[in-house]
Protein backbone atom coordinates (compact mmCIF):
# COMPACT_ATOMS: atom_id res chain seq x y z
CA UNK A 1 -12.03 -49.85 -4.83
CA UNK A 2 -16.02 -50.45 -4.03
CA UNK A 3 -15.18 -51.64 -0.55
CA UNK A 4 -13.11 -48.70 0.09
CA UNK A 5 -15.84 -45.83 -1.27
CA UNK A 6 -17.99 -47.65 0.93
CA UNK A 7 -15.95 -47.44 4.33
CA UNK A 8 -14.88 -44.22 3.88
CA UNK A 9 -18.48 -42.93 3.02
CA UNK A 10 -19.64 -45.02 6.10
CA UNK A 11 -16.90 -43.04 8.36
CA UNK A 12 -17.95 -40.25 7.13
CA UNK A 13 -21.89 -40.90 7.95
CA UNK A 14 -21.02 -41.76 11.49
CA UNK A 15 -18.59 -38.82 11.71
CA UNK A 16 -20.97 -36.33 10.53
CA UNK A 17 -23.56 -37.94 13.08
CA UNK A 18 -20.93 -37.67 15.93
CA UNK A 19 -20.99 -34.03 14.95
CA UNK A 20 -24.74 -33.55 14.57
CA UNK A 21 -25.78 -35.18 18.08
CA UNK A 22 -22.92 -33.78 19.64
CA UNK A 23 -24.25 -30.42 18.68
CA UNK A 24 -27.63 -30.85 19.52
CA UNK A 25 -26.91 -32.97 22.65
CA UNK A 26 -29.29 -31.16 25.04
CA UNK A 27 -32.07 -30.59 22.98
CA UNK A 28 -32.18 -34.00 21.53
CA UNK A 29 -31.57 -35.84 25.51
CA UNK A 30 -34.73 -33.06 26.20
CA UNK A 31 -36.97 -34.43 23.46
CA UNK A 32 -35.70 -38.43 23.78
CA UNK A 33 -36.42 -37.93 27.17
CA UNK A 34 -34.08 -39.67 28.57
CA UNK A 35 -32.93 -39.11 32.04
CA UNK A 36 -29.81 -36.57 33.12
CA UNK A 37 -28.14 -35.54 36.46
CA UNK A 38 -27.37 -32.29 37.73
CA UNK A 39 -24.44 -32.31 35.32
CA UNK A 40 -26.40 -33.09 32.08
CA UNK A 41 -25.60 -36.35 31.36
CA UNK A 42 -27.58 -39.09 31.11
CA UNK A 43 -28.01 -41.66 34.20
CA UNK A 44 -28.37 -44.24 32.23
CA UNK A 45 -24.60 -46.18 32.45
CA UNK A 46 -22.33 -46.04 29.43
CA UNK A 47 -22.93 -48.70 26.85
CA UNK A 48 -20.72 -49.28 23.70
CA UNK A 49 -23.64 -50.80 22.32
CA UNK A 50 -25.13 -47.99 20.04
CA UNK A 51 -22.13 -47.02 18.49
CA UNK A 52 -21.56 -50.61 17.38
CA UNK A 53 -24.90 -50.99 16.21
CA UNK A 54 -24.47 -47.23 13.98
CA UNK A 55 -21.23 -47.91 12.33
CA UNK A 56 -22.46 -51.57 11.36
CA UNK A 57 -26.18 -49.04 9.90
CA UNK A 58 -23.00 -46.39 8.14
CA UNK A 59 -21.80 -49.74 6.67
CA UNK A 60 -25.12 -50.69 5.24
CA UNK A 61 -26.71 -47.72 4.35
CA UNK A 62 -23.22 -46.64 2.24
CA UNK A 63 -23.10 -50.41 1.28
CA UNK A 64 -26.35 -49.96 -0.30
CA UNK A 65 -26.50 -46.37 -1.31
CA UNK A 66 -23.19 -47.31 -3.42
CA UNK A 67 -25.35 -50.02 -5.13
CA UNK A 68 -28.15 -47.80 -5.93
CA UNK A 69 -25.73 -45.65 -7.37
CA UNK A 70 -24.14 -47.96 -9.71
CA UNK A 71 -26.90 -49.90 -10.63
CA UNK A 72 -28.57 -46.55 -11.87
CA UNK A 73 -24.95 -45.29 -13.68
CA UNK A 74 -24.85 -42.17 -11.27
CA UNK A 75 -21.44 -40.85 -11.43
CA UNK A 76 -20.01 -37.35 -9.73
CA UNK A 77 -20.14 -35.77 -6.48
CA UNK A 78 -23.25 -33.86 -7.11
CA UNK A 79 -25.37 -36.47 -8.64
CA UNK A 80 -24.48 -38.92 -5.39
CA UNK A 81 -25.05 -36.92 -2.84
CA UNK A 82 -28.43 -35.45 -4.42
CA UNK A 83 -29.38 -39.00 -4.40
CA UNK A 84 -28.36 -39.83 -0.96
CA UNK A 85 -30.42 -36.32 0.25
CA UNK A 86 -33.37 -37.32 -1.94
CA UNK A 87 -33.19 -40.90 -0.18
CA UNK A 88 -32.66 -39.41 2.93
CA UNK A 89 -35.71 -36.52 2.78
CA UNK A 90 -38.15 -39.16 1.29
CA UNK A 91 -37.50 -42.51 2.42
CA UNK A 92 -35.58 -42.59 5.98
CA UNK A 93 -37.24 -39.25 7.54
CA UNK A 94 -40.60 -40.28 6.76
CA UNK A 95 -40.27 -43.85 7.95
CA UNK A 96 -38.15 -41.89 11.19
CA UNK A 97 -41.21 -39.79 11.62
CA UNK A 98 -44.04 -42.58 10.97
CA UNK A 99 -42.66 -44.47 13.50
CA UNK A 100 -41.71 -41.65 16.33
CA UNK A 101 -46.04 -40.83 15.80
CA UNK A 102 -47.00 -44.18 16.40
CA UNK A 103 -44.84 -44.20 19.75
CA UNK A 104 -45.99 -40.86 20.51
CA UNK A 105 -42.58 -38.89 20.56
CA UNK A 106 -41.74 -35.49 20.81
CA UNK A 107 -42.30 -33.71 17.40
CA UNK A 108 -38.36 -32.18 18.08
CA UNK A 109 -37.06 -35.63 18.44
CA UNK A 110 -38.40 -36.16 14.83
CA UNK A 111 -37.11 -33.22 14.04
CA UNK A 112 -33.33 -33.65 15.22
CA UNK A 113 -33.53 -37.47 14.20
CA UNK A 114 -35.01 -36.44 10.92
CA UNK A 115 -32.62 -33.62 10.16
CA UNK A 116 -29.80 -36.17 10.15
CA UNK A 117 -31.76 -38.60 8.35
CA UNK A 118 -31.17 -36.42 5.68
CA UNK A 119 -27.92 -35.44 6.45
CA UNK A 120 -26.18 -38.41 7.13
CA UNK A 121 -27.06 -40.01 3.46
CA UNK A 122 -26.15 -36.96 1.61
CA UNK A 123 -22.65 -36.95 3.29
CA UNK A 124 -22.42 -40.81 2.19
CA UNK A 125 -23.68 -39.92 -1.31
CA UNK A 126 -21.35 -37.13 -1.80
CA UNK A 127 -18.09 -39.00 -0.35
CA UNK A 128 -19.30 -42.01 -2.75
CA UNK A 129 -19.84 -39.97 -5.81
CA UNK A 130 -15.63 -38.73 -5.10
CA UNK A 131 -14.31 -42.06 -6.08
């Protein structure tokens, strides 16, 4: 049943991010800089790449956020996903934003990366703490 709690949390995550960037598109290609035609798309050609790297990170992150959870006897859906926000808010975003000043981006890329940095874990947390 683990392995299950933990897929379906991690489709969640990525759904929720597919949601979240999809959403913020423009502002976030604006403050990541990266390059768009007339159109608004980036130049850049298509690569499957990312979205094989994020759903291996969902797997992970739910992988371990599961762990956390059971190793500290956290049961219910409101428990979890305060857990996964709290890990979110105070661990990911800060490292997120740490890194993005030391490469000197955009405050508003932090700011959209950050946001689901929170996001993304709480979703996990809260689909977790339903099984």
């Amino acid at each position: 049943m683990g392995f299950i709690a933990v897929l379906v949390a991690a489709i969640a995550g990525f759904a929720v991010g597919a949601a979240w960037y999809m959403t913020l598109s423009k502002p976030w290609l604006a403050a990541a800089e990266i390059p768009c035609d007339e159109s608004g798309k980036p130049v850049a050609e298509f690569s499957p790449m990312p979205f094989v790297i994020s759903g291996i990170a969902m797997l992970l992150v739910a992988g371990m956020l599961r762990h956390i959870l059971v190793m500290a006897g956290i049961e219910g859906v409101g428990k979890s996903a305060l857990v996964g926000l709290g890990i979110g808010l105070f661990m990911i975003t800060p490292w997120v934003a740490m890194n993005y000043a030391y490469a000197n981006r955009k405050r508003e890329l932090t700011l959209l990366d950050g946001g689901y940095s929170v996001l993304g874990p709480t979703v996990i947390g809260l689909v977790l703490g339903l099984f």
